[in-house]
N, C-alpha and C. Protein backbone atom coordinates (compact mmCIF):
# COMPACT_ATOMS: atom_id res chain seq x y z
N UNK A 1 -0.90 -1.39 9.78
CA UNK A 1 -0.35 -1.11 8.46
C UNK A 1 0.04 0.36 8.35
N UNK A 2 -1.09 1.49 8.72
CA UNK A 2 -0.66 2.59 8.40
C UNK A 2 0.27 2.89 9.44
N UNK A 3 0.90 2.23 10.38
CA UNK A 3 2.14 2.45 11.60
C UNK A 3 3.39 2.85 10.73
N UNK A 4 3.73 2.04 10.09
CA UNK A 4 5.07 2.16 9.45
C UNK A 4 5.04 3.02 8.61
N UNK A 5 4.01 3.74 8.10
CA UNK A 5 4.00 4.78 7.38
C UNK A 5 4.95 5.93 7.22
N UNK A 6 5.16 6.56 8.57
CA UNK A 6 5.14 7.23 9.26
C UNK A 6 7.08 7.35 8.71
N UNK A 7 7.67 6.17 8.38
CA UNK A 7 9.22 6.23 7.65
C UNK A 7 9.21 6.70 6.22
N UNK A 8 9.87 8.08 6.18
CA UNK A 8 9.95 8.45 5.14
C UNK A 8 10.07 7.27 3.85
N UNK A 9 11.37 6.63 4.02
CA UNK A 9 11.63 5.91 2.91
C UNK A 9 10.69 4.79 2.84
N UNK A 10 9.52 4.06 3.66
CA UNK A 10 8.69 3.20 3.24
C UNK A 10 7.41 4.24 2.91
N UNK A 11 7.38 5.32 3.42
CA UNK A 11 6.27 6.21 2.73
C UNK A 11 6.33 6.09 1.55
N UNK A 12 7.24 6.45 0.80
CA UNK A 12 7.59 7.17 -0.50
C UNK A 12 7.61 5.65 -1.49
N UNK A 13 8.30 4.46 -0.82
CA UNK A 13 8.11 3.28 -1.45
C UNK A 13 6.72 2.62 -1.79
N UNK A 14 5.78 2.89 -0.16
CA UNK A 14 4.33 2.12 -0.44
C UNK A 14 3.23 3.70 -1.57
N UNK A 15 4.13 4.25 -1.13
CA UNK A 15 3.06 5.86 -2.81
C UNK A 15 3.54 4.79 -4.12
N UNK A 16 4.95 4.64 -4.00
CA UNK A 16 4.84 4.03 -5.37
C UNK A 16 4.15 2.85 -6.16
N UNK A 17 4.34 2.01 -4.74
CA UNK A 17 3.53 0.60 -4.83
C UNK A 17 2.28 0.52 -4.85
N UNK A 18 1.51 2.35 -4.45
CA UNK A 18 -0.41 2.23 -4.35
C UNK A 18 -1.17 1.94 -5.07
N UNK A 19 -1.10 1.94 -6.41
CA UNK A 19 -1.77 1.66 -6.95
C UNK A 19 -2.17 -0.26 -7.21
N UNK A 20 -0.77 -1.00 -6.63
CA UNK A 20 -0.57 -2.38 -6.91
C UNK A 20 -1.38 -2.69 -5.72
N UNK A 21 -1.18 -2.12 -4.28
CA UNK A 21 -1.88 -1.96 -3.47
C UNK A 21 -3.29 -2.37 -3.30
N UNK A 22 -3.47 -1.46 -3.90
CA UNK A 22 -4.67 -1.10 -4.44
C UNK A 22 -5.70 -2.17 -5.23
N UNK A 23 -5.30 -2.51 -5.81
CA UNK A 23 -5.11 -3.75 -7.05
C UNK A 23 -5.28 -4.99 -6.03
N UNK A 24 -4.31 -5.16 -5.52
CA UNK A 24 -4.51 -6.49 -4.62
C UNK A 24 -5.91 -6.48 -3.66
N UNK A 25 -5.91 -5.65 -3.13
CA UNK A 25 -6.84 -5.25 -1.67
C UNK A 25 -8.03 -5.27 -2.15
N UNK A 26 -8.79 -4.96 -3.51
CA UNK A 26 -9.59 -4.97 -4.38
C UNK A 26 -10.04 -6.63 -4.44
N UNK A 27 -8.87 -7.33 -5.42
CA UNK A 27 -8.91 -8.79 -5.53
C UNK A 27 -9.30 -9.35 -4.43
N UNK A 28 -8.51 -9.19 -3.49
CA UNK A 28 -8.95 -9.66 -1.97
C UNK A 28 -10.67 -9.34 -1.33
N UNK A 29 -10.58 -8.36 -1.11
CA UNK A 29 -12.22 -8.58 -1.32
C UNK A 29 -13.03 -8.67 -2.33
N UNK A 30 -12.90 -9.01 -3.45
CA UNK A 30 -14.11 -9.42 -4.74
C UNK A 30 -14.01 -10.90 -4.57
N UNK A 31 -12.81 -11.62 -4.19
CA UNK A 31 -13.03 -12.70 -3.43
C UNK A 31 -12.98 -13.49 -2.28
């Protein structure tokens, strides 16, 4: 995951998306 990081323009897209990220990855492990 953190591989593709490394492209500016999906950098700057997954900063925007972190917090949803975030949010999911959470859900995912509480269940």
């Amino acid at each position: 995951m953190d591989t593709t990081i490394y492209d500016p323009a999906y950098k700057k897209y997954f900063e925007k998306r972190e917090p949803t990220q975030k949010k999911l990855i959470t859900c995912a492990l509480v269940s």
